[in-house]
PDB file of N, CA and C in Angstrom:
ATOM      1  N   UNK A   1       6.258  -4.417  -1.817  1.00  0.00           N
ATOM      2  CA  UNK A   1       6.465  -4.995  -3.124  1.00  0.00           C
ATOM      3  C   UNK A   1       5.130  -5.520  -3.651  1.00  0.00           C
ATOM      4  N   UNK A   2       4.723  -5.166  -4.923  1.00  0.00           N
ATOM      5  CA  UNK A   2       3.554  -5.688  -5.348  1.00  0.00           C
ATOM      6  C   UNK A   2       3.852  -6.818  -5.373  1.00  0.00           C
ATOM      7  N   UNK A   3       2.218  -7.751  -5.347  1.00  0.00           N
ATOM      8  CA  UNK A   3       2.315  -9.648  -5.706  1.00  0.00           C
ATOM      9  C   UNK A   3       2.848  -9.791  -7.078  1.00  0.00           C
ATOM     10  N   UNK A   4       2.337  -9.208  -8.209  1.00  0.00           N
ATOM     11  CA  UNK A   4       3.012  -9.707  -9.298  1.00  0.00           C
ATOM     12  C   UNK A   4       4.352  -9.200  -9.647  1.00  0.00           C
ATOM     13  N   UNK A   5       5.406  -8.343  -9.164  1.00  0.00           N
ATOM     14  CA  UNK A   5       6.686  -7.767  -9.016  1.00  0.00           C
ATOM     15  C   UNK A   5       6.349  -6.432 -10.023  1.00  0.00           C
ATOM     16  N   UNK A   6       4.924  -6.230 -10.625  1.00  0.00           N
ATOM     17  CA  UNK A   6       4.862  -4.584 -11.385  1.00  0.00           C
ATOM     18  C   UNK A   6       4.348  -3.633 -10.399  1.00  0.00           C
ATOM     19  N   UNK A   7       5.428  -3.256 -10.208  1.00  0.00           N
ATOM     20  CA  UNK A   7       5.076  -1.609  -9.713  1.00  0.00           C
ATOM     21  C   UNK A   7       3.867  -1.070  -9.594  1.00  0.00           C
ATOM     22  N   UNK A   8       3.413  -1.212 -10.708  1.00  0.00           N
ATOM     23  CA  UNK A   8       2.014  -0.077 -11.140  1.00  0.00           C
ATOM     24  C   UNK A   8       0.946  -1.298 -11.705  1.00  0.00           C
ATOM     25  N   UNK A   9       0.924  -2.510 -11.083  1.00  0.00           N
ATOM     26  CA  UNK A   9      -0.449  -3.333 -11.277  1.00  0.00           C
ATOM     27  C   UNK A   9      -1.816  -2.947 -10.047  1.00  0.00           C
ATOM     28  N   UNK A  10      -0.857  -2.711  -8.932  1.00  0.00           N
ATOM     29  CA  UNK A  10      -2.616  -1.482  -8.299  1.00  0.00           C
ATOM     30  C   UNK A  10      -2.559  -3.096  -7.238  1.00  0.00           C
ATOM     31  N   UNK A  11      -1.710  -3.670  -6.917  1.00  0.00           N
ATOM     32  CA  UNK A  11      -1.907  -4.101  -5.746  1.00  0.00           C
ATOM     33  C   UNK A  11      -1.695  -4.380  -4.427  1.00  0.00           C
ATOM     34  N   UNK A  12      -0.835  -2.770  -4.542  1.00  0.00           N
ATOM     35  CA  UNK A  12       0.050  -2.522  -3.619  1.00  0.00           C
ATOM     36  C   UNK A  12      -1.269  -1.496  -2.574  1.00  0.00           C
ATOM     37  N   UNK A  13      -1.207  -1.047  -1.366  1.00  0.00           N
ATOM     38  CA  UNK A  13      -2.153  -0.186  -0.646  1.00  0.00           C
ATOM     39  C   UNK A  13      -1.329   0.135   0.374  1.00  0.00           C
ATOM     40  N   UNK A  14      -1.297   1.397   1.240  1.00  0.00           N
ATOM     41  CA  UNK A  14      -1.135   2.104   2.643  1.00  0.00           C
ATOM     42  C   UNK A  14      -1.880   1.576   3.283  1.00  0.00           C
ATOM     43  N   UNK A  15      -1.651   1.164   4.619  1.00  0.00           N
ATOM     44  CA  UNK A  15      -2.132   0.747   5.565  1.00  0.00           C
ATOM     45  C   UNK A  15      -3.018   1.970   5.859  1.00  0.00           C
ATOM     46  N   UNK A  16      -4.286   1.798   6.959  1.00  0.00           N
ATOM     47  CA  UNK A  16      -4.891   3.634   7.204  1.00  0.00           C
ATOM     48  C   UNK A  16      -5.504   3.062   8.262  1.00  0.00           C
ATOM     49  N   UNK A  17      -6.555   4.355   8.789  1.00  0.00           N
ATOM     50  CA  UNK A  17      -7.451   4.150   9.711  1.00  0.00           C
ATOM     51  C   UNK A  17      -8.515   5.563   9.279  1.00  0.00           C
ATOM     52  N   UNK A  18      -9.549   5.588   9.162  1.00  0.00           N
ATOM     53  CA  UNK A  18     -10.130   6.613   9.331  1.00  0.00           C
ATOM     54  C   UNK A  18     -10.854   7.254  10.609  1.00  0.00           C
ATOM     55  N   UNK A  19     -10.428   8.612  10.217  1.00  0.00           N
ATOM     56  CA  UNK A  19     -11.003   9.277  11.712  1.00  0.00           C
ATOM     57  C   UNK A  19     -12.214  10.192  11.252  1.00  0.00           C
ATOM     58  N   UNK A  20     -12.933  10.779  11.920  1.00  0.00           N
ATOM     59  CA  UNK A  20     -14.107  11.437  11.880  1.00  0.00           C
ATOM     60  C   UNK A  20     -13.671  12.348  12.540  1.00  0.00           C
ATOM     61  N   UNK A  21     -13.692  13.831  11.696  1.00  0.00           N
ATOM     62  CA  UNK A  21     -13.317  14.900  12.513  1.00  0.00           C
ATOM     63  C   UNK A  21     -15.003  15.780  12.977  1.00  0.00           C
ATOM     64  N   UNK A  22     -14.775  16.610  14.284  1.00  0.00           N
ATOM     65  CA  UNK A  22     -15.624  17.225  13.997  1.00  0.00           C
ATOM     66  C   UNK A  22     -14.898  18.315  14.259  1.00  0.00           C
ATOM     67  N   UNK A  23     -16.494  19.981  15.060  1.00  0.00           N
ATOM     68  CA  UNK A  23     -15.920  21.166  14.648  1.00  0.00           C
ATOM     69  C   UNK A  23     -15.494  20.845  16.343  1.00  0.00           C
ATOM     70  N   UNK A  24     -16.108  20.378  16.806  1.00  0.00           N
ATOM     71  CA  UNK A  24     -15.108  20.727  18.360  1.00  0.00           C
ATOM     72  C   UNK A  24     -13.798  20.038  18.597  1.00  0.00           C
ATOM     73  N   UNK A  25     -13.259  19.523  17.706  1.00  0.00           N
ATOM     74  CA  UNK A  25     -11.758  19.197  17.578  1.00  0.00           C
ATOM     75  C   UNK A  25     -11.855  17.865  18.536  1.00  0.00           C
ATOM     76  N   UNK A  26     -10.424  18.107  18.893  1.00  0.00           N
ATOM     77  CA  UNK A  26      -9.845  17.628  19.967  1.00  0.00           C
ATOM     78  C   UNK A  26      -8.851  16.454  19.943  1.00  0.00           C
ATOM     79  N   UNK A  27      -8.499  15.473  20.529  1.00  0.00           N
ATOM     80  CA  UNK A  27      -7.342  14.947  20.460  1.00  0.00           C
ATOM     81  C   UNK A  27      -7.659  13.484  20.488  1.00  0.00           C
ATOM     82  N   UNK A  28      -6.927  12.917  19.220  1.00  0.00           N
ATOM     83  CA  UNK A  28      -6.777  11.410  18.416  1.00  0.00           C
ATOM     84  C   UNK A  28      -5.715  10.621  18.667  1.00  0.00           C
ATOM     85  N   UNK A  29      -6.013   9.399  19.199  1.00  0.00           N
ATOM     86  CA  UNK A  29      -5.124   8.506  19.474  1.00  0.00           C
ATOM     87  C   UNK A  29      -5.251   7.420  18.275  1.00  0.00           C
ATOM     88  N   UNK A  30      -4.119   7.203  17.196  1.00  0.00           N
ATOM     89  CA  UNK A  30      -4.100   6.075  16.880  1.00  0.00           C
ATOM     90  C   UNK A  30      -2.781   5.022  17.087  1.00  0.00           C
ATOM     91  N   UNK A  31      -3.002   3.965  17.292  1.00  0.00           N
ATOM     92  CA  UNK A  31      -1.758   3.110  17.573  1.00  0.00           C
ATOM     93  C   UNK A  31      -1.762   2.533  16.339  1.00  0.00           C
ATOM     94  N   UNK A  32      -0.106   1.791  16.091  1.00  0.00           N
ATOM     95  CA  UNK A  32       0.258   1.367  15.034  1.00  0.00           C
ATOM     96  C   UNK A  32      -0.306   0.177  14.360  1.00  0.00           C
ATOM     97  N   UNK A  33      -1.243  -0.658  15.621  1.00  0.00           N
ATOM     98  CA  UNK A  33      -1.995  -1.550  15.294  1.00  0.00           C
ATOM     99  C   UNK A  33      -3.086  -1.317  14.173  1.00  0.00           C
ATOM    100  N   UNK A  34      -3.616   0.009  15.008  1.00  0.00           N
ATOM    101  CA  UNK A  34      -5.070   0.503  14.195  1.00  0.00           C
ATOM    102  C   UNK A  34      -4.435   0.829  12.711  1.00  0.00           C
ATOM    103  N   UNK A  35      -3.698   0.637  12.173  1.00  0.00           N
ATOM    104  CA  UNK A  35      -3.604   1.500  10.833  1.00  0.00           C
ATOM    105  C   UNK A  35      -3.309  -0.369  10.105  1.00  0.00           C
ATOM    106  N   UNK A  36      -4.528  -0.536   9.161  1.00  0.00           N
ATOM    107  CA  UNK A  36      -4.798  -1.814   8.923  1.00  0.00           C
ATOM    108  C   UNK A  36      -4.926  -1.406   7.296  1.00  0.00           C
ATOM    109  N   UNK A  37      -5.614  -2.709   6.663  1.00  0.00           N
ATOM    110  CA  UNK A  37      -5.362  -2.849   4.986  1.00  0.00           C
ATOM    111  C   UNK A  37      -4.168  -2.442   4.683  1.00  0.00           C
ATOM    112  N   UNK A  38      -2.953  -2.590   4.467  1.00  0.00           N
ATOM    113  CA  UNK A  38      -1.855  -2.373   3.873  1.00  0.00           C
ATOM    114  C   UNK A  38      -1.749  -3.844   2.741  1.00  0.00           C
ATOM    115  N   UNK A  39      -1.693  -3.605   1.948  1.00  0.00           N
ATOM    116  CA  UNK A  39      -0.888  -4.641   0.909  1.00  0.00           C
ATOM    117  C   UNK A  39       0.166  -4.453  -0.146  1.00  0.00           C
ATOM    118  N   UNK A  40       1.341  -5.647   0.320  1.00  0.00           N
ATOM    119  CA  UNK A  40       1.117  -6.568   0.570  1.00  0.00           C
ATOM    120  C   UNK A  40       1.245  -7.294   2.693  1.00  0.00           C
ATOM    121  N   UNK A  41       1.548  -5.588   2.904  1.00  0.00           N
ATOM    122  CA  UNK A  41       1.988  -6.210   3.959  1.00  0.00           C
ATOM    123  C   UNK A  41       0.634  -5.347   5.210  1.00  0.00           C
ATOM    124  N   UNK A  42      -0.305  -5.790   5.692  1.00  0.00           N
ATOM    125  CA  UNK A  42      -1.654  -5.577   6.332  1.00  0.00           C
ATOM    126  C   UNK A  42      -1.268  -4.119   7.485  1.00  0.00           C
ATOM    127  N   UNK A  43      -0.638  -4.513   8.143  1.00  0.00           N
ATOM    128  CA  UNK A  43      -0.063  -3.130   9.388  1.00  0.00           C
ATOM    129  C   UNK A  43       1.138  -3.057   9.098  1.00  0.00           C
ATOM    130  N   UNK A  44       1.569  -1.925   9.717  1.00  0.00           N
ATOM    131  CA  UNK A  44       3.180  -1.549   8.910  1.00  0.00           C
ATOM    132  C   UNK A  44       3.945  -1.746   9.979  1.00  0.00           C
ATOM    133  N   UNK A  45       5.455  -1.697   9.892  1.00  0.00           N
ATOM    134  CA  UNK A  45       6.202  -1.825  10.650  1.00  0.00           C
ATOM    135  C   UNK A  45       6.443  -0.290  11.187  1.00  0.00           C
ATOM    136  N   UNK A  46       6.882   0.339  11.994  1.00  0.00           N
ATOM    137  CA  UNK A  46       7.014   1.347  13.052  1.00  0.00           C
ATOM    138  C   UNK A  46       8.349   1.777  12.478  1.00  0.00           C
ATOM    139  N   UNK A  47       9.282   0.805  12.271  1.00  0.00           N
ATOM    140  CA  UNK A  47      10.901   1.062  12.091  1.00  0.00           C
ATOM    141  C   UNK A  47      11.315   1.581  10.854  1.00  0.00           C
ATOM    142  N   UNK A  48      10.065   1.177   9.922  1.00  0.00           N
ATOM    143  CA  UNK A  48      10.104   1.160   8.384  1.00  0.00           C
ATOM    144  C   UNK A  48       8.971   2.290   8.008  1.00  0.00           C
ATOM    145  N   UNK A  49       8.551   3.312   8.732  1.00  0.00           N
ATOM    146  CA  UNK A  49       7.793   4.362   8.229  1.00  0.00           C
ATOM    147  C   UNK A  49       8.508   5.476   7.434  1.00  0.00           C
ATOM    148  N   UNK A  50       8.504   5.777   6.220  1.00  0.00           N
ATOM    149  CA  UNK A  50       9.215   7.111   5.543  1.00  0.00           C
ATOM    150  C   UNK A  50       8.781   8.241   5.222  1.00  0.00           C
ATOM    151  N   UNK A  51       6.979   8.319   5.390  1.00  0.00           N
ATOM    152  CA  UNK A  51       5.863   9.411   5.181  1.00  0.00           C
ATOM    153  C   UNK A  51       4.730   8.881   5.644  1.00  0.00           C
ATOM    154  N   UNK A  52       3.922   9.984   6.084  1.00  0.00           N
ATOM    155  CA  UNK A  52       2.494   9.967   6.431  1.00  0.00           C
ATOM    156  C   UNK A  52       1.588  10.697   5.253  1.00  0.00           C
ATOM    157  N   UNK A  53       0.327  10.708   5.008  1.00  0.00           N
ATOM    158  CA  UNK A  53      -0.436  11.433   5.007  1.00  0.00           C
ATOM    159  C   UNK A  53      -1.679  11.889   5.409  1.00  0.00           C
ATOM    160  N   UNK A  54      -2.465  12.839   4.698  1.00  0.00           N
ATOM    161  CA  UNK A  54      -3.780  12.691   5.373  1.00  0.00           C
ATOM    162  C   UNK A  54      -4.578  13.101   3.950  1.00  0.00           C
ATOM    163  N   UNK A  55      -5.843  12.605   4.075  1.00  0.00           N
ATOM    164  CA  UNK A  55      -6.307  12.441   2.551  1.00  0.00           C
ATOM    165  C   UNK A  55      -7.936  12.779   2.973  1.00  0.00           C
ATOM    166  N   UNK A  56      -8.355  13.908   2.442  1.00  0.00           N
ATOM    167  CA  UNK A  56     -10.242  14.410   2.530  1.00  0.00           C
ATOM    168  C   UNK A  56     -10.637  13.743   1.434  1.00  0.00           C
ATOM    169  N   UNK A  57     -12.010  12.802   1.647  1.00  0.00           N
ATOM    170  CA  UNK A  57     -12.886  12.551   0.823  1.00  0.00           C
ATOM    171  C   UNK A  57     -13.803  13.352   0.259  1.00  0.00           C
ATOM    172  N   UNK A  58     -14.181  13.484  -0.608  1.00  0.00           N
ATOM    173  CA  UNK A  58     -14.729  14.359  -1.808  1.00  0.00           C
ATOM    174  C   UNK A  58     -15.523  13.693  -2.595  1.00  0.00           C
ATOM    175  N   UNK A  59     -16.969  13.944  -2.663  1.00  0.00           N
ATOM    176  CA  UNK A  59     -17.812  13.276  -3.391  1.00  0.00           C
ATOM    177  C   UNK A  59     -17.897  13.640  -5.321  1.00  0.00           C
ATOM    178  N   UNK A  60     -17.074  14.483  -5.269  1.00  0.00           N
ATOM    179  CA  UNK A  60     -16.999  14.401  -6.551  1.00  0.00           C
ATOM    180  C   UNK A  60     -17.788  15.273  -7.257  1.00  0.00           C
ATOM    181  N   UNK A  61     -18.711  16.061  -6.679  1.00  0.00           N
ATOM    182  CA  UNK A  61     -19.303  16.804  -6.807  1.00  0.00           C
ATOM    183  C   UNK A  61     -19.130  18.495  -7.320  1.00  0.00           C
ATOM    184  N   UNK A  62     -19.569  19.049  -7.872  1.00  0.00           N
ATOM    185  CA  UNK A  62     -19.238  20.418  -7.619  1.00  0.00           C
ATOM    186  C   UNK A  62     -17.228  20.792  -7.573  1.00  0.00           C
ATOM    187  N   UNK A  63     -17.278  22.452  -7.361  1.00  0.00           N
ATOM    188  CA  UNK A  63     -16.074  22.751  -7.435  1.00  0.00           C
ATOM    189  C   UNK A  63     -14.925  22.348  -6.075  1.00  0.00           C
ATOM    190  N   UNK A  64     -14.132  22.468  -6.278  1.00  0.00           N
ATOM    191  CA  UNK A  64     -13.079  22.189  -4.688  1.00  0.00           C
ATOM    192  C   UNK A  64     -14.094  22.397  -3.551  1.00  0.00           C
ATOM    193  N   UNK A  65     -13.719  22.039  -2.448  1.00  0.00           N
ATOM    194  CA  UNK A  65     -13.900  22.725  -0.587  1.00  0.00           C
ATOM    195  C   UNK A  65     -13.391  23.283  -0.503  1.00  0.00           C
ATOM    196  N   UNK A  66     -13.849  23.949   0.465  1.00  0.00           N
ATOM    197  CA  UNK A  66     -13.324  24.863   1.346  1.00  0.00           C
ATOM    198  C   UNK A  66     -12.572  24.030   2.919  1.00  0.00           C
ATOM    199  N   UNK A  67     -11.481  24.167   3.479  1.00  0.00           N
ATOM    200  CA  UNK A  67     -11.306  23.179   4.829  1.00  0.00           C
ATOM    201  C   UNK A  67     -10.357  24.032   5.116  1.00  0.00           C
ATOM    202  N   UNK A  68     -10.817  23.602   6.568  1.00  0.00           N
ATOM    203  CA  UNK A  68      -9.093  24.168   7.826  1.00  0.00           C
ATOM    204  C   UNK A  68      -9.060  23.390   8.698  1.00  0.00           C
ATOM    205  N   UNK A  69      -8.205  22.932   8.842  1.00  0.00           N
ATOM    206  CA  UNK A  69      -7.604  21.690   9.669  1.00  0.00           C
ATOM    207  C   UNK A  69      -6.389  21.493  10.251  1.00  0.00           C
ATOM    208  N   UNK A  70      -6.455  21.827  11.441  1.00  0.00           N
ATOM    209  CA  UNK A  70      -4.645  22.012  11.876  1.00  0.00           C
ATOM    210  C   UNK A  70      -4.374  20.276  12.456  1.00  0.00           C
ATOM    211  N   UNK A  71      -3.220  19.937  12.455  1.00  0.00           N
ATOM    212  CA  UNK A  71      -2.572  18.971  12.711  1.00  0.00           C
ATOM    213  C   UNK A  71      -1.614  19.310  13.108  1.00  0.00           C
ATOM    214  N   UNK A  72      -1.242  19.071  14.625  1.00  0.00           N
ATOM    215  CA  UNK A  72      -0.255  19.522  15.595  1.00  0.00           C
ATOM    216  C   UNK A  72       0.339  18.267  16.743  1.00  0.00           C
ATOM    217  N   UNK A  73       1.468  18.580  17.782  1.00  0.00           N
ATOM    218  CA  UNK A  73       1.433  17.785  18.116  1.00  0.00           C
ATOM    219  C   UNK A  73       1.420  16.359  17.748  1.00  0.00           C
ATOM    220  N   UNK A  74       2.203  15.704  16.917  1.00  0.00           N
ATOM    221  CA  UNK A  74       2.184  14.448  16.503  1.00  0.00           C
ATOM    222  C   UNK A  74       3.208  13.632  17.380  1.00  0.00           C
ATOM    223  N   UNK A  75       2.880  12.799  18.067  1.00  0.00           N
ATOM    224  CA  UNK A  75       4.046  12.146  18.549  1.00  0.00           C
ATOM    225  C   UNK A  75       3.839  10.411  17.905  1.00  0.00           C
ATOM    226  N   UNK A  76       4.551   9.924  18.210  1.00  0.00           N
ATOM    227  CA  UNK A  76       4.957   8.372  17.542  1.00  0.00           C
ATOM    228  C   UNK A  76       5.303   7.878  18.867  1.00  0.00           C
ATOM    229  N   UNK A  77       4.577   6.654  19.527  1.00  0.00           N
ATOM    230  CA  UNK A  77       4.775   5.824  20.749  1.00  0.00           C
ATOM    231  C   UNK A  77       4.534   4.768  20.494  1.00  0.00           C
ATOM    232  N   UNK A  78       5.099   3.433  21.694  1.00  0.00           N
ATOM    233  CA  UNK A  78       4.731   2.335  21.243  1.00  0.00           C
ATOM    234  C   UNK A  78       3.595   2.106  22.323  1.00  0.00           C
ATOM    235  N   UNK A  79       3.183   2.964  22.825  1.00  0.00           N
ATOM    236  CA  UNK A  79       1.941   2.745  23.849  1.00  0.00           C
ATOM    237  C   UNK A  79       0.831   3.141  23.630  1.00  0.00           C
TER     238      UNK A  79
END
C-alpha cells in the first residue's frame, strides 16, 4: 500500500537484489532476506509472493540489445 493511500504517487517499490551475470554462467543463490528496498514494506514476505521478475539495465543508448539468458531451475527454500 502506498504511504499516501494513491496508487500511482511512486512510493510504492519491489523489493530486489542485483546479480552480475557473466558468460560462464552458473548457479545463484538468493535468500528471501537478500531481496531488500521494498516500500512500503523493506523484504517481502515468502507467503505473500504473486510474481517475480527479471529486469536488464540499458543505458539508454543506441537501438535495443541483443541477450540470451536462460533461467532454469528455480526453486523457493527457506534455507
Amino acid at each position: 500500500m502506498p504511504r499516501t493511500g494513491n496508487q500511482y504517487d511512486g512510493s510504492c517499490a519491489s523489493p530486489s537484489k542485483t546479480i552480475t551475470l557473466t558468460a560462464a554462467g552458473g548457479t545463484q543463490v538468493v535468500k528471501w532476506a537478500d531481496l531488500v528496498a521494498g516500500q512500503p514494506i523493506a523484504t517481502p514476505d515468502p507467503h505473500q509472493i504473486t510474481s517475480m521478475s527479471w529486469g536488464l539495465p540499458w543505458n539508454g543508448v543506441g537501438p535495443a540489445y541483443t541477450v540470451d539468458i536462460t533461467i532454469d531451475n528455480v526453486m523457493f527454500t527457506t534455507n
